[in-house]
ModelCIF file with pLDDT and N, C-alpha, C, O atoms, coordinates in Angstrom:
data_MODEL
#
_entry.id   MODEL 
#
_entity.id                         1 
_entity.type                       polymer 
_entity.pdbx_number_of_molecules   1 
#
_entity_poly.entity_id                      1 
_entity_poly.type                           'polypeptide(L)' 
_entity_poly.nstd_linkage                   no 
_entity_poly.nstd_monomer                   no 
_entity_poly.pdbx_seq_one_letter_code       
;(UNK)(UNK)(UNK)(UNK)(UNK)(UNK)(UNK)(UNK)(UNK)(UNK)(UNK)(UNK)(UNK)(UNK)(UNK)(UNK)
(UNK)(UNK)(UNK)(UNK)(UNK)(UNK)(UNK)(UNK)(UNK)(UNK)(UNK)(UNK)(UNK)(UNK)(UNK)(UNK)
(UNK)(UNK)(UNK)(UNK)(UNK)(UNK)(UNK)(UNK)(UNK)(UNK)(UNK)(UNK)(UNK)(UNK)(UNK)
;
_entity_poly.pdbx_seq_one_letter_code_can   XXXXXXXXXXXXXXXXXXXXXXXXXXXXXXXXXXXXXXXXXXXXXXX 
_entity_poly.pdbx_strand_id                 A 
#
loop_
_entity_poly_seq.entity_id 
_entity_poly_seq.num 
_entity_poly_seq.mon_id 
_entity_poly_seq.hetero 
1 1  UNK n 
1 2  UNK n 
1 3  UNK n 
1 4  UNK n 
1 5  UNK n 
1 6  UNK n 
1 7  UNK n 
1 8  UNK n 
1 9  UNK n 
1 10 UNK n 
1 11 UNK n 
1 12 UNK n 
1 13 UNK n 
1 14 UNK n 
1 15 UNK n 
1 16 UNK n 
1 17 UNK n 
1 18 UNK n 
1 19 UNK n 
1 20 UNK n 
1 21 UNK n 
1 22 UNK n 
1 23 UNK n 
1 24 UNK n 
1 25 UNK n 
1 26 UNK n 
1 27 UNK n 
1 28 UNK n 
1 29 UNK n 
1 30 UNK n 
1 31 UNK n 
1 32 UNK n 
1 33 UNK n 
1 34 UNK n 
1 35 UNK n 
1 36 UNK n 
1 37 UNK n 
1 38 UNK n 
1 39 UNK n 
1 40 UNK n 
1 41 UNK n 
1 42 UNK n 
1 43 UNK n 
1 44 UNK n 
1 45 UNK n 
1 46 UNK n 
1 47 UNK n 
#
_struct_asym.id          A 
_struct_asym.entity_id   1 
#
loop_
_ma_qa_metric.id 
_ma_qa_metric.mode 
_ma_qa_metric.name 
_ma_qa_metric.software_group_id 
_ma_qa_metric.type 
1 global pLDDT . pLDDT 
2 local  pLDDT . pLDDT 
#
_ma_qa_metric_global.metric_id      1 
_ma_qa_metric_global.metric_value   94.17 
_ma_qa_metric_global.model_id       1 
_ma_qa_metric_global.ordinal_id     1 
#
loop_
_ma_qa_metric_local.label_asym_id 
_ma_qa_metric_local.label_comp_id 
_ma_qa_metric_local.label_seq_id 
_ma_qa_metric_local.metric_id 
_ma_qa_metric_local.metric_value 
_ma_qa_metric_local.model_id 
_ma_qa_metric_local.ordinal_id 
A UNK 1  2 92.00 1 1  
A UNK 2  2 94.00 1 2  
A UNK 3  2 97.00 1 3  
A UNK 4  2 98.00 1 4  
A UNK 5  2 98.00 1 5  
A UNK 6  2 98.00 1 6  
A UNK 7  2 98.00 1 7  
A UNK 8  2 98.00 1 8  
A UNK 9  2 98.00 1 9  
A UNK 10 2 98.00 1 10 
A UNK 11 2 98.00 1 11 
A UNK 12 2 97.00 1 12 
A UNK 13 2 98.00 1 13 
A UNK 14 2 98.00 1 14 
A UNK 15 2 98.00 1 15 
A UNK 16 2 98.00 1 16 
A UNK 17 2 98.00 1 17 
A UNK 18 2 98.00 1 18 
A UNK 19 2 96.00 1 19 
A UNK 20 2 95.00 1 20 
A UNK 21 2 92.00 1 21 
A UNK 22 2 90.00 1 22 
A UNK 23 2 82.00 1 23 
A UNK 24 2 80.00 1 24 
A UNK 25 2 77.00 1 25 
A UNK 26 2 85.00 1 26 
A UNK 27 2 91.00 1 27 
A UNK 28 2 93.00 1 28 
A UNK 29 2 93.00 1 29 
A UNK 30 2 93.00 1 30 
A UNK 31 2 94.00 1 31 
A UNK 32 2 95.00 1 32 
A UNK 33 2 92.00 1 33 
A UNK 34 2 92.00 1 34 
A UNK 35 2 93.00 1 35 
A UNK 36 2 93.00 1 36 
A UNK 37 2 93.00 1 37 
A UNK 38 2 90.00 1 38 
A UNK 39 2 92.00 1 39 
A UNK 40 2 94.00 1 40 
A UNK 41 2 95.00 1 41 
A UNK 42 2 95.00 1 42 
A UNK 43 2 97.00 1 43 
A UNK 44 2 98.00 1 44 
A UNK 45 2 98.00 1 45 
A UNK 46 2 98.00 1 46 
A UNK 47 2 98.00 1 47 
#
loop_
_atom_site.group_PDB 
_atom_site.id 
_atom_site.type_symbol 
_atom_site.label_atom_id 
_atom_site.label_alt_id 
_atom_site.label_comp_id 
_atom_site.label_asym_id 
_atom_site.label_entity_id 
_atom_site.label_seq_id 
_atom_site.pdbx_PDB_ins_code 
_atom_site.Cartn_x 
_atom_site.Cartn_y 
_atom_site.Cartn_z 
_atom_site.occupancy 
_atom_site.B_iso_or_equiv 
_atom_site.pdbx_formal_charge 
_atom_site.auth_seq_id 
_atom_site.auth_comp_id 
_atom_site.auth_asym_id 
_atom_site.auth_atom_id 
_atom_site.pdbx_PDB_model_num 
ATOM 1   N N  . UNK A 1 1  ? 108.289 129.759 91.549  1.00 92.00 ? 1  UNK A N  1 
ATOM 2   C CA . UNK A 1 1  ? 108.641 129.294 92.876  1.00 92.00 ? 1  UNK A CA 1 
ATOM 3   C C  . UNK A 1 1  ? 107.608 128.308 93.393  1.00 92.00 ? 1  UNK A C  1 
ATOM 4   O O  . UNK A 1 1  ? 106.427 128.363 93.049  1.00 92.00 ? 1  UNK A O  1 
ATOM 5   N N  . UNK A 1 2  ? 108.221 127.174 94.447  1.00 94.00 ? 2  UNK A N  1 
ATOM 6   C CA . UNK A 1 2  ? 107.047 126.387 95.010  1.00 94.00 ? 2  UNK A CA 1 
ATOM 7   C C  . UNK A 1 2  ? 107.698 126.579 96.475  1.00 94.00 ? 2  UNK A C  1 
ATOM 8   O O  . UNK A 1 2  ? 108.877 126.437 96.797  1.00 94.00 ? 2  UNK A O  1 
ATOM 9   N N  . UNK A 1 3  ? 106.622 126.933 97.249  1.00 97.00 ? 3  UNK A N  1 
ATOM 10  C CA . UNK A 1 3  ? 107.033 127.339 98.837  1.00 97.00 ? 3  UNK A CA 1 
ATOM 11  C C  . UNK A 1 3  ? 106.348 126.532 99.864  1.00 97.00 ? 3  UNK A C  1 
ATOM 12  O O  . UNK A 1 3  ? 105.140 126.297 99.882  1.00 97.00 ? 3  UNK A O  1 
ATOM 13  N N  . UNK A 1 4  ? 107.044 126.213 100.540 1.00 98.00 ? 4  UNK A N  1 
ATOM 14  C CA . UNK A 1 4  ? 107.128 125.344 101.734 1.00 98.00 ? 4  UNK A CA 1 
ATOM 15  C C  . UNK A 1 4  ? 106.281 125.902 103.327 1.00 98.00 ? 4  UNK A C  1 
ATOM 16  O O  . UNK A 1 4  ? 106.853 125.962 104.415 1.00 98.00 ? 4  UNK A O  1 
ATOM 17  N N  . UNK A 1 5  ? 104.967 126.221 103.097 1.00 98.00 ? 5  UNK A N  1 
ATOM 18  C CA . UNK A 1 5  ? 104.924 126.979 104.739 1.00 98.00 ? 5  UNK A CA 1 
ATOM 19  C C  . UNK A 1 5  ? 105.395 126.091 105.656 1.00 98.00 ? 5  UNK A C  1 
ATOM 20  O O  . UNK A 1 5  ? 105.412 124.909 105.314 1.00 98.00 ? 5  UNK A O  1 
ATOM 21  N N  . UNK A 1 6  ? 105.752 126.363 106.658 1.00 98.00 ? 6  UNK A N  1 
ATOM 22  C CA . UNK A 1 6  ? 105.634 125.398 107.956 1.00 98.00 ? 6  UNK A CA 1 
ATOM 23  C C  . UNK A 1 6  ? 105.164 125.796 109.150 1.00 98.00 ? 6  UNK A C  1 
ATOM 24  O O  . UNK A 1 6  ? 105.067 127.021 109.208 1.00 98.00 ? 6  UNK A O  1 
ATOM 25  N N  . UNK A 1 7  ? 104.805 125.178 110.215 1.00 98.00 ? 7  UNK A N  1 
ATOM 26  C CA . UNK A 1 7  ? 103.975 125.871 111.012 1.00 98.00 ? 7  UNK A CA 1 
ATOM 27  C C  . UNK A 1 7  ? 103.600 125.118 111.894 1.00 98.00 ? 7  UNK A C  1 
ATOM 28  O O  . UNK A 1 7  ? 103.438 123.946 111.554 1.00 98.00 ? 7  UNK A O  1 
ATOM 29  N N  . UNK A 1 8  ? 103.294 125.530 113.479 1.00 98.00 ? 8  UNK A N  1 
ATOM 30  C CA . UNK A 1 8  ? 103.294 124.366 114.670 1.00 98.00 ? 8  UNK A CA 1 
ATOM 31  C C  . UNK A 1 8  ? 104.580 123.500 114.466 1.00 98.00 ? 8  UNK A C  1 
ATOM 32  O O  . UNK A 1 8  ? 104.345 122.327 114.173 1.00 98.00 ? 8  UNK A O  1 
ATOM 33  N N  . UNK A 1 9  ? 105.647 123.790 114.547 1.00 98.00 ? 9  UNK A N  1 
ATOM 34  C CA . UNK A 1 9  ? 106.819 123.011 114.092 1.00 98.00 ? 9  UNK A CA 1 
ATOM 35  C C  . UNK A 1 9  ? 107.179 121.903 115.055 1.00 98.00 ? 9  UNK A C  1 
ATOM 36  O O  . UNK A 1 9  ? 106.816 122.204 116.192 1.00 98.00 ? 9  UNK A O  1 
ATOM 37  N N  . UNK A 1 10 ? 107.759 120.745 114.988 1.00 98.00 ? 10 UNK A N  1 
ATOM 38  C CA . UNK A 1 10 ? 107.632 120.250 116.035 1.00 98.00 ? 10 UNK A CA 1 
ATOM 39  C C  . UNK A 1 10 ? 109.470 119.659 116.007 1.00 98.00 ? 10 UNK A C  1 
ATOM 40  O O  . UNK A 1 10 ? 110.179 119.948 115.043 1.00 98.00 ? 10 UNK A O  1 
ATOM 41  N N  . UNK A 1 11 ? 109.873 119.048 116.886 1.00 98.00 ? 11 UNK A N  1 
ATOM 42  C CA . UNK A 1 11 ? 111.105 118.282 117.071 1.00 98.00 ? 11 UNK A CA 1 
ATOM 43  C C  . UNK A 1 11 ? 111.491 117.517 115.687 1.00 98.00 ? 11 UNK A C  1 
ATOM 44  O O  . UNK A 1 11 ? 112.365 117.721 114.845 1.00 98.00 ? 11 UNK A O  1 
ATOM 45  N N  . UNK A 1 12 ? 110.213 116.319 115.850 1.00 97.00 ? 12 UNK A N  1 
ATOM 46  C CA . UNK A 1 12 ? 110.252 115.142 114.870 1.00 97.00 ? 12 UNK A CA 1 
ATOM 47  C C  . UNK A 1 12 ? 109.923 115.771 113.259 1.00 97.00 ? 12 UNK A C  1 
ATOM 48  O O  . UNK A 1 12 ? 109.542 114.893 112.485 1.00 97.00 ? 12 UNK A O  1 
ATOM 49  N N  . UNK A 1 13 ? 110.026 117.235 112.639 1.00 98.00 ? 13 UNK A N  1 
ATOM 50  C CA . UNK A 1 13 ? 110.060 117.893 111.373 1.00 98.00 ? 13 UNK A CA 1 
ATOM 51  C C  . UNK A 1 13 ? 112.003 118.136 111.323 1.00 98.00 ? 13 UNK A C  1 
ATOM 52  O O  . UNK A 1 13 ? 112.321 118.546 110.207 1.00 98.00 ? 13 UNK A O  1 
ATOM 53  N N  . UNK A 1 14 ? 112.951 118.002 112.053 1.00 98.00 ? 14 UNK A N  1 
ATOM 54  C CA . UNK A 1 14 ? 114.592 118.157 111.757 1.00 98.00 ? 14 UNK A CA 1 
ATOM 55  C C  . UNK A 1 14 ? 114.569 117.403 111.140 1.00 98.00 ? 14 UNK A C  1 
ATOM 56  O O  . UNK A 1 14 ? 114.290 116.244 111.451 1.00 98.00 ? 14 UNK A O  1 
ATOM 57  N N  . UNK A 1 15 ? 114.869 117.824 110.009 1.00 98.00 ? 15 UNK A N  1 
ATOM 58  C CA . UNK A 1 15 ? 115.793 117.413 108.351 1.00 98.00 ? 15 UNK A CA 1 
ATOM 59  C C  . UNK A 1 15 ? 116.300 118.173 107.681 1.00 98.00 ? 15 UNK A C  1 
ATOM 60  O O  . UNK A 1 15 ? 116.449 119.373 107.908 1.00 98.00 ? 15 UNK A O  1 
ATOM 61  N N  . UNK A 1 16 ? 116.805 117.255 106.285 1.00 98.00 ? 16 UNK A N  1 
ATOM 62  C CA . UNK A 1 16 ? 117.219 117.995 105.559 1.00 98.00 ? 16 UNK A CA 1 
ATOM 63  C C  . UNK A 1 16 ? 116.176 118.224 104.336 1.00 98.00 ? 16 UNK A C  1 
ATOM 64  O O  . UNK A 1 16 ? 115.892 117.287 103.589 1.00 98.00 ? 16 UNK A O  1 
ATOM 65  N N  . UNK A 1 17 ? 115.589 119.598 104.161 1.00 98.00 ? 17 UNK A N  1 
ATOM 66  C CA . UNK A 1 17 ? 114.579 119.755 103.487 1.00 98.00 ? 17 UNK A CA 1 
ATOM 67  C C  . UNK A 1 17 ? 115.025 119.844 101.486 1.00 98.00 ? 17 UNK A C  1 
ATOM 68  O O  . UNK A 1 17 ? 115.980 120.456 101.007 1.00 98.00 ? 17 UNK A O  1 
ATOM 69  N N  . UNK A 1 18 ? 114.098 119.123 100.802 1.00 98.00 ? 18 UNK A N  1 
ATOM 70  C CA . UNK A 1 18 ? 114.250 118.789 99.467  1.00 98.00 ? 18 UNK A CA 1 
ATOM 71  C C  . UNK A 1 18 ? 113.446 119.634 98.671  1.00 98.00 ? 18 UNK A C  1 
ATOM 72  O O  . UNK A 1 18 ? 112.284 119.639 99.078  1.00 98.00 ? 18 UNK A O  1 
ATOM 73  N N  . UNK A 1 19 ? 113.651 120.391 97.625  1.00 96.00 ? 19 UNK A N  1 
ATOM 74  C CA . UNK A 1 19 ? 112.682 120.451 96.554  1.00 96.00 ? 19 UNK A CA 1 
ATOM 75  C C  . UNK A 1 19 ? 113.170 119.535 95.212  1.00 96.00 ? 19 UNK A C  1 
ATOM 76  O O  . UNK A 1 19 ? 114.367 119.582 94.929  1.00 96.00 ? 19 UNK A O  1 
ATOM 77  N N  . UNK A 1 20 ? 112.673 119.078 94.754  1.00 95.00 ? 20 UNK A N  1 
ATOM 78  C CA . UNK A 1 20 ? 112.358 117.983 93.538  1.00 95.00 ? 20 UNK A CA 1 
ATOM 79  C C  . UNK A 1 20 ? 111.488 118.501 92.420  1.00 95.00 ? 20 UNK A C  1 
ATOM 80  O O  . UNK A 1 20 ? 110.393 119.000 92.681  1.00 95.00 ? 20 UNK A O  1 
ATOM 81  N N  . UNK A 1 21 ? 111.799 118.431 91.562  1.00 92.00 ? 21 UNK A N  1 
ATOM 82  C CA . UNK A 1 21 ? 110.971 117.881 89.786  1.00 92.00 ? 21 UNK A CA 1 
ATOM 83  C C  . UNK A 1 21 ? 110.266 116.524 89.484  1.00 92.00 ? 21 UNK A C  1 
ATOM 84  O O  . UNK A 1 21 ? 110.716 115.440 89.854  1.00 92.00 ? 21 UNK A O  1 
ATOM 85  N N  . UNK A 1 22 ? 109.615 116.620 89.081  1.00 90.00 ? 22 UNK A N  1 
ATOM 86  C CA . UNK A 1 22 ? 109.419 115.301 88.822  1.00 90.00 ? 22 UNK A CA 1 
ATOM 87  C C  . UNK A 1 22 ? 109.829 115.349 87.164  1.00 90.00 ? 22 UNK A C  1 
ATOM 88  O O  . UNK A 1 22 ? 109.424 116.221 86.395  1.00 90.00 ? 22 UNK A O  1 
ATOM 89  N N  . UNK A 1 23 ? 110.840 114.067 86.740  1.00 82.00 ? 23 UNK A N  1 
ATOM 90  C CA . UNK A 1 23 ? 111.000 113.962 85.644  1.00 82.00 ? 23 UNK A CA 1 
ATOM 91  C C  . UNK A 1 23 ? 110.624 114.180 84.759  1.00 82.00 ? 23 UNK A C  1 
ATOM 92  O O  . UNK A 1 23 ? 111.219 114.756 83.849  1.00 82.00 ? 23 UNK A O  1 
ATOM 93  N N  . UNK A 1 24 ? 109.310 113.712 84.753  1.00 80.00 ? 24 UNK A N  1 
ATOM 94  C CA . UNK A 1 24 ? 108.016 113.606 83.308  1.00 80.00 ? 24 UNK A CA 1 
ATOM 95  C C  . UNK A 1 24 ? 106.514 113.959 83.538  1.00 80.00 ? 24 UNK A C  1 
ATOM 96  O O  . UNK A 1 24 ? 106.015 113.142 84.312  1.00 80.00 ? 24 UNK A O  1 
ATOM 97  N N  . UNK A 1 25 ? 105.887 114.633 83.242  1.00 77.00 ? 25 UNK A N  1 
ATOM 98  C CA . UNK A 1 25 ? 104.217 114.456 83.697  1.00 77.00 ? 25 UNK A CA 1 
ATOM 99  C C  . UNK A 1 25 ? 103.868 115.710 84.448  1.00 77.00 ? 25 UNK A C  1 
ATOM 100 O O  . UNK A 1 25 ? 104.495 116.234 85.369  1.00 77.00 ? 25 UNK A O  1 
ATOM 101 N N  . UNK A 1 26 ? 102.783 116.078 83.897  1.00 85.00 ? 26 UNK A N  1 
ATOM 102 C CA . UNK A 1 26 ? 102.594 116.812 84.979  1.00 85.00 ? 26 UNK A CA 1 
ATOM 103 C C  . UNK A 1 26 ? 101.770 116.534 86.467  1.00 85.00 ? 26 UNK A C  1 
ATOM 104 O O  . UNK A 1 26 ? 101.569 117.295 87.414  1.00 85.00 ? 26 UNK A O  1 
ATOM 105 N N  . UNK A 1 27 ? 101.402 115.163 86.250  1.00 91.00 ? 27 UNK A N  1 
ATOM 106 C CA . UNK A 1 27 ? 100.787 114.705 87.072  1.00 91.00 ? 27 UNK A CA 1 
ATOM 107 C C  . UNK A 1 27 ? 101.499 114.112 88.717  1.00 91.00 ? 27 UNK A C  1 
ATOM 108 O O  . UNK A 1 27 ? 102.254 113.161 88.519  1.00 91.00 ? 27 UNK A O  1 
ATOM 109 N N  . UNK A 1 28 ? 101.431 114.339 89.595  1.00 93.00 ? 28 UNK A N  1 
ATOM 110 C CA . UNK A 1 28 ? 102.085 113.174 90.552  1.00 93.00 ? 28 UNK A CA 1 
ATOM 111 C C  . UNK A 1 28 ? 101.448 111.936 91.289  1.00 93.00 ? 28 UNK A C  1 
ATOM 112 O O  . UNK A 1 28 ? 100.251 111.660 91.368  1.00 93.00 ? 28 UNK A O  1 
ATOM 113 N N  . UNK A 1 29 ? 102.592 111.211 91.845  1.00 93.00 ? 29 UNK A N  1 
ATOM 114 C CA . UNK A 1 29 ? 101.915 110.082 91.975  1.00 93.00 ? 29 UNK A CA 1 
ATOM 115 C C  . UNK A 1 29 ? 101.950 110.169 93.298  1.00 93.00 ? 29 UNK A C  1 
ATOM 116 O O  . UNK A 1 29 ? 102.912 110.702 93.850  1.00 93.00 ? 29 UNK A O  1 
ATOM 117 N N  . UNK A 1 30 ? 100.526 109.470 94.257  1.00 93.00 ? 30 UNK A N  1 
ATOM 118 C CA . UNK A 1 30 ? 100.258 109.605 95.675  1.00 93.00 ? 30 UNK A CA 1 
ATOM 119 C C  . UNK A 1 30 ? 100.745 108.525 95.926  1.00 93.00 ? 30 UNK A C  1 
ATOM 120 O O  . UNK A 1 30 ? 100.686 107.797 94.935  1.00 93.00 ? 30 UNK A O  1 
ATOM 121 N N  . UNK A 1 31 ? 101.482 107.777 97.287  1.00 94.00 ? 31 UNK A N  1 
ATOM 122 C CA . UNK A 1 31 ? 102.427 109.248 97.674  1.00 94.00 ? 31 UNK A CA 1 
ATOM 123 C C  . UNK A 1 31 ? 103.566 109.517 96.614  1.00 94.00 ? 31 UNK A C  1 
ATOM 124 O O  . UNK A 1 31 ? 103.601 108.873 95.566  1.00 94.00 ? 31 UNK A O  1 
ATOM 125 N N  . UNK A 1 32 ? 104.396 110.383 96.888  1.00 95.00 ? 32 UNK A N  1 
ATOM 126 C CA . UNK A 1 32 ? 105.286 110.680 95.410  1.00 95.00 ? 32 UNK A CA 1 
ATOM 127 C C  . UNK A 1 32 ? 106.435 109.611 96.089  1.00 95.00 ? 32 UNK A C  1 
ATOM 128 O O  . UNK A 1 32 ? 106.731 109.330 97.250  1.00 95.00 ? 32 UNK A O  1 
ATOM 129 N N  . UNK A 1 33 ? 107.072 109.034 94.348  1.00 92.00 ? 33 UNK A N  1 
ATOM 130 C CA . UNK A 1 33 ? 108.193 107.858 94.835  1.00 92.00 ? 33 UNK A CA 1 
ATOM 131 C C  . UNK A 1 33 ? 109.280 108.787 94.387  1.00 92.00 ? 33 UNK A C  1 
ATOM 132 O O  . UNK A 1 33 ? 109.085 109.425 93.353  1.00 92.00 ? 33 UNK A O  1 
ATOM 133 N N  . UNK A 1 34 ? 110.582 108.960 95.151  1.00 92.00 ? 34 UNK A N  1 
ATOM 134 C CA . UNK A 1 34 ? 111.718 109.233 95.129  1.00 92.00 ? 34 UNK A CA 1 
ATOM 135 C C  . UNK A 1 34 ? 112.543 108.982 93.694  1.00 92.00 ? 34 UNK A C  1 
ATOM 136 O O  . UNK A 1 34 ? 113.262 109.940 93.408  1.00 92.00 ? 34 UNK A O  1 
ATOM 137 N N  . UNK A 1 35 ? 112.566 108.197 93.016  1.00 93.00 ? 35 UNK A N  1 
ATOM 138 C CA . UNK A 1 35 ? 112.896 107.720 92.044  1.00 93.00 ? 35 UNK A CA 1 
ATOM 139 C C  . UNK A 1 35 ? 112.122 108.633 90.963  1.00 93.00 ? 35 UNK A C  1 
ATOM 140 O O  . UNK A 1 35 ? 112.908 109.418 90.433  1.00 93.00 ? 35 UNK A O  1 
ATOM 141 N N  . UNK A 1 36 ? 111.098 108.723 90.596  1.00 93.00 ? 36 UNK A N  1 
ATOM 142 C CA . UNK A 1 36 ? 110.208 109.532 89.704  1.00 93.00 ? 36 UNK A CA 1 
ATOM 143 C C  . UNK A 1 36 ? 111.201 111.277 89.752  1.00 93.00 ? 36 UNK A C  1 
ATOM 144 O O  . UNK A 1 36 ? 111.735 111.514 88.669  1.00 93.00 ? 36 UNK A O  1 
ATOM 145 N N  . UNK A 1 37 ? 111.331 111.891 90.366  1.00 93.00 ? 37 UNK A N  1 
ATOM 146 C CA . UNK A 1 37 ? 111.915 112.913 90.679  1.00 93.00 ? 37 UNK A CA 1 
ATOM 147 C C  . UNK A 1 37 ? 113.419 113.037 90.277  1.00 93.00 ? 37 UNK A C  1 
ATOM 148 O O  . UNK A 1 37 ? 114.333 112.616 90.985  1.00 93.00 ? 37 UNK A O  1 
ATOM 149 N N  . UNK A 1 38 ? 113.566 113.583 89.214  1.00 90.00 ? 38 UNK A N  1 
ATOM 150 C CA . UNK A 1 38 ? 114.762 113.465 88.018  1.00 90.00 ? 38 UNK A CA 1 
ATOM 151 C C  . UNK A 1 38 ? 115.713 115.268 88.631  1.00 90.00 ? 38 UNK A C  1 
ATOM 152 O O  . UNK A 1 38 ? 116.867 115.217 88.206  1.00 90.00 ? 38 UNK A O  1 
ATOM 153 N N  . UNK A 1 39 ? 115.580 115.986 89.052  1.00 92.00 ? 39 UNK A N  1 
ATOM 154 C CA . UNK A 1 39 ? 115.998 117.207 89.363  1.00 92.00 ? 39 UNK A CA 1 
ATOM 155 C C  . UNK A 1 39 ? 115.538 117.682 90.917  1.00 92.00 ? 39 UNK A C  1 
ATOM 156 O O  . UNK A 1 39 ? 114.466 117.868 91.493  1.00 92.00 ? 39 UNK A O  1 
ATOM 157 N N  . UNK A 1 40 ? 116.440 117.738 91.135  1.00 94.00 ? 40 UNK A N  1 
ATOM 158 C CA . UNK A 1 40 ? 116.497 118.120 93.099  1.00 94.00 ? 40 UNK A CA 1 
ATOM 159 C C  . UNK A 1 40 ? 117.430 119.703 93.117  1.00 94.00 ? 40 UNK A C  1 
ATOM 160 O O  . UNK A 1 40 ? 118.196 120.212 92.299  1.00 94.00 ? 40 UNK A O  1 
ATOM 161 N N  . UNK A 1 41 ? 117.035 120.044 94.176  1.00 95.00 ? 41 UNK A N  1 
ATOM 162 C CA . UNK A 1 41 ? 118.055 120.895 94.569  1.00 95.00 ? 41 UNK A CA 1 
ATOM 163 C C  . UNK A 1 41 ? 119.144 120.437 95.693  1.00 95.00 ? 41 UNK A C  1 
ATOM 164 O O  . UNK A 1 41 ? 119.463 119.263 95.884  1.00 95.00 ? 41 UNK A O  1 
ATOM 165 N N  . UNK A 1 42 ? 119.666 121.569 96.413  1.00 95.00 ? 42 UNK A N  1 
ATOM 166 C CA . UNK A 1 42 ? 121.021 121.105 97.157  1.00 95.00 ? 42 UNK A CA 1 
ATOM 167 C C  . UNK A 1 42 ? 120.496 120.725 98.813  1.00 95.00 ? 42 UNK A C  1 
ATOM 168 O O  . UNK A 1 42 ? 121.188 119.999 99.527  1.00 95.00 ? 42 UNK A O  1 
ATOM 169 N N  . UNK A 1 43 ? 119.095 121.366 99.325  1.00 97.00 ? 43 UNK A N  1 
ATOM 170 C CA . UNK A 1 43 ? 118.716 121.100 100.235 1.00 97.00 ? 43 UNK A CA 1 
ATOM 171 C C  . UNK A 1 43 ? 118.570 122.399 101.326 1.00 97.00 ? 43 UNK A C  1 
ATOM 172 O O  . UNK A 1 43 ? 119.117 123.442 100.969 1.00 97.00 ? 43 UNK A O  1 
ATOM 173 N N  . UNK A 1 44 ? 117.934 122.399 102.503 1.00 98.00 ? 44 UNK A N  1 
ATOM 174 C CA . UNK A 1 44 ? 118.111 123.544 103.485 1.00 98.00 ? 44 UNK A CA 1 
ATOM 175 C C  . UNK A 1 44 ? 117.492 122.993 104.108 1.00 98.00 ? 44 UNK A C  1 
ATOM 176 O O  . UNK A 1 44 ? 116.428 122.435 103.839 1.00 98.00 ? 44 UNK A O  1 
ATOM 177 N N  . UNK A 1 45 ? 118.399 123.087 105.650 1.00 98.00 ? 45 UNK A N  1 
ATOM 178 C CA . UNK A 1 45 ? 118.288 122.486 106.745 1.00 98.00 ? 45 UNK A CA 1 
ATOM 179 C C  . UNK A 1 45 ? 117.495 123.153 107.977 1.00 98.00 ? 45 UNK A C  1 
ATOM 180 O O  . UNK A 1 45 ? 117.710 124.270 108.448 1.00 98.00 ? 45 UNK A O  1 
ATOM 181 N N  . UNK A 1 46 ? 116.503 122.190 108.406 1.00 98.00 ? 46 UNK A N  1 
ATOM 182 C CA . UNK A 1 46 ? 115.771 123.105 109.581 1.00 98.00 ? 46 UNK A CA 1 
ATOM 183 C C  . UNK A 1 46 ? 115.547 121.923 110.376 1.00 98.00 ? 46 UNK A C  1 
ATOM 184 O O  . UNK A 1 46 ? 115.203 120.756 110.191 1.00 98.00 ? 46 UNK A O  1 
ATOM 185 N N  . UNK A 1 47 ? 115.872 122.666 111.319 1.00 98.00 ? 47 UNK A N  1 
ATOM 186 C CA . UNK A 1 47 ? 115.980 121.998 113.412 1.00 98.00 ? 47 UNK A CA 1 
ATOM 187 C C  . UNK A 1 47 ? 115.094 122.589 114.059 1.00 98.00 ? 47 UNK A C  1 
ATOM 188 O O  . UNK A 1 47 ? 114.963 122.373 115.264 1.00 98.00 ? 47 UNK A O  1 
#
């Protein structure tokens, strides 16, 4: 599992929240590019 705390939540955090893979590497790249990330999930939404 990779877990998400959140905390002091504010207005401007409403989305739709992502977990991602990154394709290849175990390394990531700062900041991470969208494209690199080959496996996503379906999402979960917090307001």
């Amino acid at each position: 599992t990779v877990d998400l705390q959140m905390d002091s939540l504010k207005p401007e955090d409403t989305a739709m929240y992502y977990c991602a893979a990154q394709g290849s590497g175990g390394y990531c790249y700062y900041p991470p590019r969208s494209a690199d990330f080959k496996t996503w999930g379906q999402g979960t939404q917090v307001t």
